[in-house]
C-alpha atoms as a PDB file:
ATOM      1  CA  UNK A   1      19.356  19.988  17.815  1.00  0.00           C
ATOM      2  CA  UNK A   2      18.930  17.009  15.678  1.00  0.00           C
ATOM      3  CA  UNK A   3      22.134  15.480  16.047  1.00  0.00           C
ATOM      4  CA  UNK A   4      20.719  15.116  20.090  1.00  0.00           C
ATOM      5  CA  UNK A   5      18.076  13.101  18.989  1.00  0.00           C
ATOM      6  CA  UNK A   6      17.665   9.651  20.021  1.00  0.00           C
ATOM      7  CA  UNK A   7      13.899   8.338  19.429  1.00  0.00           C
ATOM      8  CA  UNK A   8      13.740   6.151  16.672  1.00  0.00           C
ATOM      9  CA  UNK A   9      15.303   2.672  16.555  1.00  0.00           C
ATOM     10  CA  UNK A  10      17.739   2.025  14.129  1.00  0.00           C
ATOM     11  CA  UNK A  11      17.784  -0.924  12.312  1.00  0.00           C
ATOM     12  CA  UNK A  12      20.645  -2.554   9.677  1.00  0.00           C
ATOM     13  CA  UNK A  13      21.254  -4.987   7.060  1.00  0.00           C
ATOM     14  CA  UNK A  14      23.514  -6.006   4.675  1.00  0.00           C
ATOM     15  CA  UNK A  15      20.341  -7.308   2.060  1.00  0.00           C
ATOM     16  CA  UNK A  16      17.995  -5.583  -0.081  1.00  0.00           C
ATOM     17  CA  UNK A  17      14.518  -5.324   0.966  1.00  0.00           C
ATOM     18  CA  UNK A  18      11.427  -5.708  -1.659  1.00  0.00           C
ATOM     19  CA  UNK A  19       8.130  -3.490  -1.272  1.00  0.00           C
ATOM     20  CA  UNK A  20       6.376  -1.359  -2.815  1.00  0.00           C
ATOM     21  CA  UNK A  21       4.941   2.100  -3.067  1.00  0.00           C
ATOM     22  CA  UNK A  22       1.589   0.569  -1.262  1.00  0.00           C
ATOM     23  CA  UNK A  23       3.781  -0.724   1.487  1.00  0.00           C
ATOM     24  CA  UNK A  24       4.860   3.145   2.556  1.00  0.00           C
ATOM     25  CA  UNK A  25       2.690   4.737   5.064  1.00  0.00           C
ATOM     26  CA  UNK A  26       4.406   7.717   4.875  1.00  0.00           C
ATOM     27  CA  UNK A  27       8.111   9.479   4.455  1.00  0.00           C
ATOM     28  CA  UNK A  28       9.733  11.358   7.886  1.00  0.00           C
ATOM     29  CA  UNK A  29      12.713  12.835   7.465  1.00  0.00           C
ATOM     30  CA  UNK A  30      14.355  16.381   9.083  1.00  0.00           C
ATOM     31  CA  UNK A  31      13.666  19.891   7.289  1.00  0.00           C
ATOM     32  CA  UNK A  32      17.509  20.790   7.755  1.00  0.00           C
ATOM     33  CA  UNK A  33      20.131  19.324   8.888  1.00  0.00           C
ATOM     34  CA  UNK A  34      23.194  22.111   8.822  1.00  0.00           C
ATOM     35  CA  UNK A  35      22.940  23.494   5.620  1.00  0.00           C
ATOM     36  CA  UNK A  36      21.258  20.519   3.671  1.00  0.00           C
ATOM     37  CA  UNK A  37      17.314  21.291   3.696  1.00  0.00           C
ATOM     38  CA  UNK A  38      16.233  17.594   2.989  1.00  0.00           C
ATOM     39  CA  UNK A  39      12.392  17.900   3.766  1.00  0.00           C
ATOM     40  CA  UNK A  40      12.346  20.857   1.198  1.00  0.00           C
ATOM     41  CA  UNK A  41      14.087  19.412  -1.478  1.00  0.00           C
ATOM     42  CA  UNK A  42      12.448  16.039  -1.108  1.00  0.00           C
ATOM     43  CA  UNK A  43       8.883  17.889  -1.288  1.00  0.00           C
ATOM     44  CA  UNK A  44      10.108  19.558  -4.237  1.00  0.00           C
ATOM     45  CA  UNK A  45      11.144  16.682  -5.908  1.00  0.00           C
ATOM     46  CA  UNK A  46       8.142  14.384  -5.127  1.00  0.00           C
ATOM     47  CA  UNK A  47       6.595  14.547  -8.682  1.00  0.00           C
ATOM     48  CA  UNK A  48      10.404  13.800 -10.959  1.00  0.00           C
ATOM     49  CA  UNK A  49      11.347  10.985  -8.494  1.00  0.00           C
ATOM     50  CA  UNK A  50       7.603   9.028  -8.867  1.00  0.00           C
ATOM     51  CA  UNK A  51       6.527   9.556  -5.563  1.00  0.00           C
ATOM     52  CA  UNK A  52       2.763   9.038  -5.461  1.00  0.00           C
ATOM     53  CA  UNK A  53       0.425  12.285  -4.231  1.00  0.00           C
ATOM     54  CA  UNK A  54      -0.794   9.814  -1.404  1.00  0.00           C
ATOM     55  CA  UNK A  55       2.110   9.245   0.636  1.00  0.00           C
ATOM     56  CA  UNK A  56       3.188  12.017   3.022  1.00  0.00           C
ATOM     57  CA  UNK A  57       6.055  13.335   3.308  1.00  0.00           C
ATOM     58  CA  UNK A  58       6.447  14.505   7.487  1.00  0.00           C
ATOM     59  CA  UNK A  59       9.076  16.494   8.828  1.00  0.00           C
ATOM     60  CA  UNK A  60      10.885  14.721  11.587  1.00  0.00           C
ATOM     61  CA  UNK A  61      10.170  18.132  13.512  1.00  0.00           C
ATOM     62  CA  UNK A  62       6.388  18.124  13.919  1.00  0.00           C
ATOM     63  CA  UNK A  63       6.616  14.473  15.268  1.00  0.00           C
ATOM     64  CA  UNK A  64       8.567  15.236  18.371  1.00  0.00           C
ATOM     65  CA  UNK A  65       6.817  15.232  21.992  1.00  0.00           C
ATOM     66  CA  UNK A  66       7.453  19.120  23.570  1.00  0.00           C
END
C-alpha cells in the first residue's frame, strides 16, 4: 500500500522557493490514494492549470523496485 511506503526523502521549509517551469524534470505523484485518483485528475488537468506538454507527469507506481 502506499501509506507503507518509505523511499523518498522528505524535505521542509517554512520559505517559498522560486523556479520555474524549465527547472521541473518531471511530476511523480500516486494514481490513487483511497478514493482520491490524483495521477488521473492531474493528467486531466495538465492543459487548464499551464502545465507545459514537455514535463511528465509519472505515477509514483511505475517507479518502485519489484
Amino acid at each position: 500500500a502506499f501509506e507503507s511506503v518509505y523511499c523518498e526523502r522528505e524535505w521542509r521549509s517554512v520559505s517559498r522557493f522560486s523556479f520555474s517551469y524549465e527547472d521541473v524534470a518531471m511530476i511523480v505523484l500516486p494514481q490513487r490514494v483511497g478514493t482520491s485518483r490524483y495521477f488521473e485528475t492531474l493528467v486531466e488537468s495538465r492543459a487548464k492549470l499551464g502545465l507545459p506538454p514537455g514535463i511528465p507527469i509519472v505515477p509514483w507506481e511505475t517507479l518502485l523496485e519489484s
